[in-house]
Protein backbone atom coordinates (compact mmCIF):
# COMPACT_ATOMS: atom_id res chain seq x y z
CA UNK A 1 111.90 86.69 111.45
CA UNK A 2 110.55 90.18 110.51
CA UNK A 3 109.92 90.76 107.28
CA UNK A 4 111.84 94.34 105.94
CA UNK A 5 112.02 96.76 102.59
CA UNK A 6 115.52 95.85 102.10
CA UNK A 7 114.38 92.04 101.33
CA UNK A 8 114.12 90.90 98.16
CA UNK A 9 110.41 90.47 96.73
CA UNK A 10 111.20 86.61 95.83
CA UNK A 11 112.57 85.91 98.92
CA UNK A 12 109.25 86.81 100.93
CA UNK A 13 107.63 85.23 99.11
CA UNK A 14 109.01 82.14 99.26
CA UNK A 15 109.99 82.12 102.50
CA UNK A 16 106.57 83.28 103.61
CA UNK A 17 103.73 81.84 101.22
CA UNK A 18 101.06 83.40 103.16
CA UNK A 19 102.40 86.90 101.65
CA UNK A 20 101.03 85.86 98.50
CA UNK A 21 97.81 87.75 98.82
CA UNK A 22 99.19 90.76 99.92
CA UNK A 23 101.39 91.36 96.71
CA UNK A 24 98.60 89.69 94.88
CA UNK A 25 96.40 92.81 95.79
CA UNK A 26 98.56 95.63 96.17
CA UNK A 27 102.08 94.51 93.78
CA UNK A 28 100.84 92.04 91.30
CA UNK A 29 102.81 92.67 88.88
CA UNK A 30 105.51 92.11 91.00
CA UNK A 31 105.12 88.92 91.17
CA UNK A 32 104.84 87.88 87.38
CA UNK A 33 108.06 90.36 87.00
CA UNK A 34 111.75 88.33 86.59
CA UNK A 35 112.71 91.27 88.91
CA UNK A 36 111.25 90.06 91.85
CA UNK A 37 114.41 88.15 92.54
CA UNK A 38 116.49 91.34 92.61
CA UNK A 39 114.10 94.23 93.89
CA UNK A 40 113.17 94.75 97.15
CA UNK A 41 110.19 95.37 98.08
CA UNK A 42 110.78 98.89 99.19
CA UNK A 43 111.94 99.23 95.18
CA UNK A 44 108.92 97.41 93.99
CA UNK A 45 106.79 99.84 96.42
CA UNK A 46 108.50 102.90 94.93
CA UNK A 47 107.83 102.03 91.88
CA UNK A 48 104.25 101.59 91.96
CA UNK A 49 104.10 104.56 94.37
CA UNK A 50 103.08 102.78 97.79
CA UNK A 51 103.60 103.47 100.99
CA UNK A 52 106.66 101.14 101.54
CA UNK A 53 105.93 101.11 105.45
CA UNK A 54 102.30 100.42 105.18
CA UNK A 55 103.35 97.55 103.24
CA UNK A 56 105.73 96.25 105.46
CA UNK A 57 102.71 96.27 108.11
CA UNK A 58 100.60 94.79 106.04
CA UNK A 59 103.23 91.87 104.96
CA UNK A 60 104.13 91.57 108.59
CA UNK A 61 100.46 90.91 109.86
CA UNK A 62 100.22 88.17 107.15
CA UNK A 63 102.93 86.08 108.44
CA UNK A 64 101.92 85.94 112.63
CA UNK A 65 100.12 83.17 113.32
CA UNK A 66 96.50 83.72 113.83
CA UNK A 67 94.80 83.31 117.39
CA UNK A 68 92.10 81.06 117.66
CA UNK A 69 90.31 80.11 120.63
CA UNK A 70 88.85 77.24 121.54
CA UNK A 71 85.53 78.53 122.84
């Protein structure tokens, strides 16, 4: 599942705990906020004035599975 701005910021991150960091670094207060459960993260980016599709990259990328050879 792709992760997009009309998804709710809670929801991420529960669904996908390795999202953490990213709103950690660039929403943290998003996380401590009771609104998390109703704002989405384009809202949350809006607020804070981020680029809500650089964000959704960035949350994205967190959540594929990294590739690691065995070399």
């Amino acid at each position: 599942m792709k992760i997009s701005k009309d998804m709710k910021i809670a929801d991420v991150l529960k669904k996908f705990p390795s999202t953490r960091e990213v709103f950690e670094t660039r929403l943290p207060a998003c996380i401590r906020c009771g609104g998390s459960s109703t704002d989405t993260i384009e809202r949350g980016a809006r607020m804070h004035g981020i680029d809500s599709d650089a964000l959704i990259e960035e949350l994205n990328r967190a959540v594929k599975p990294s590739k690691k050879s065995d070399v």
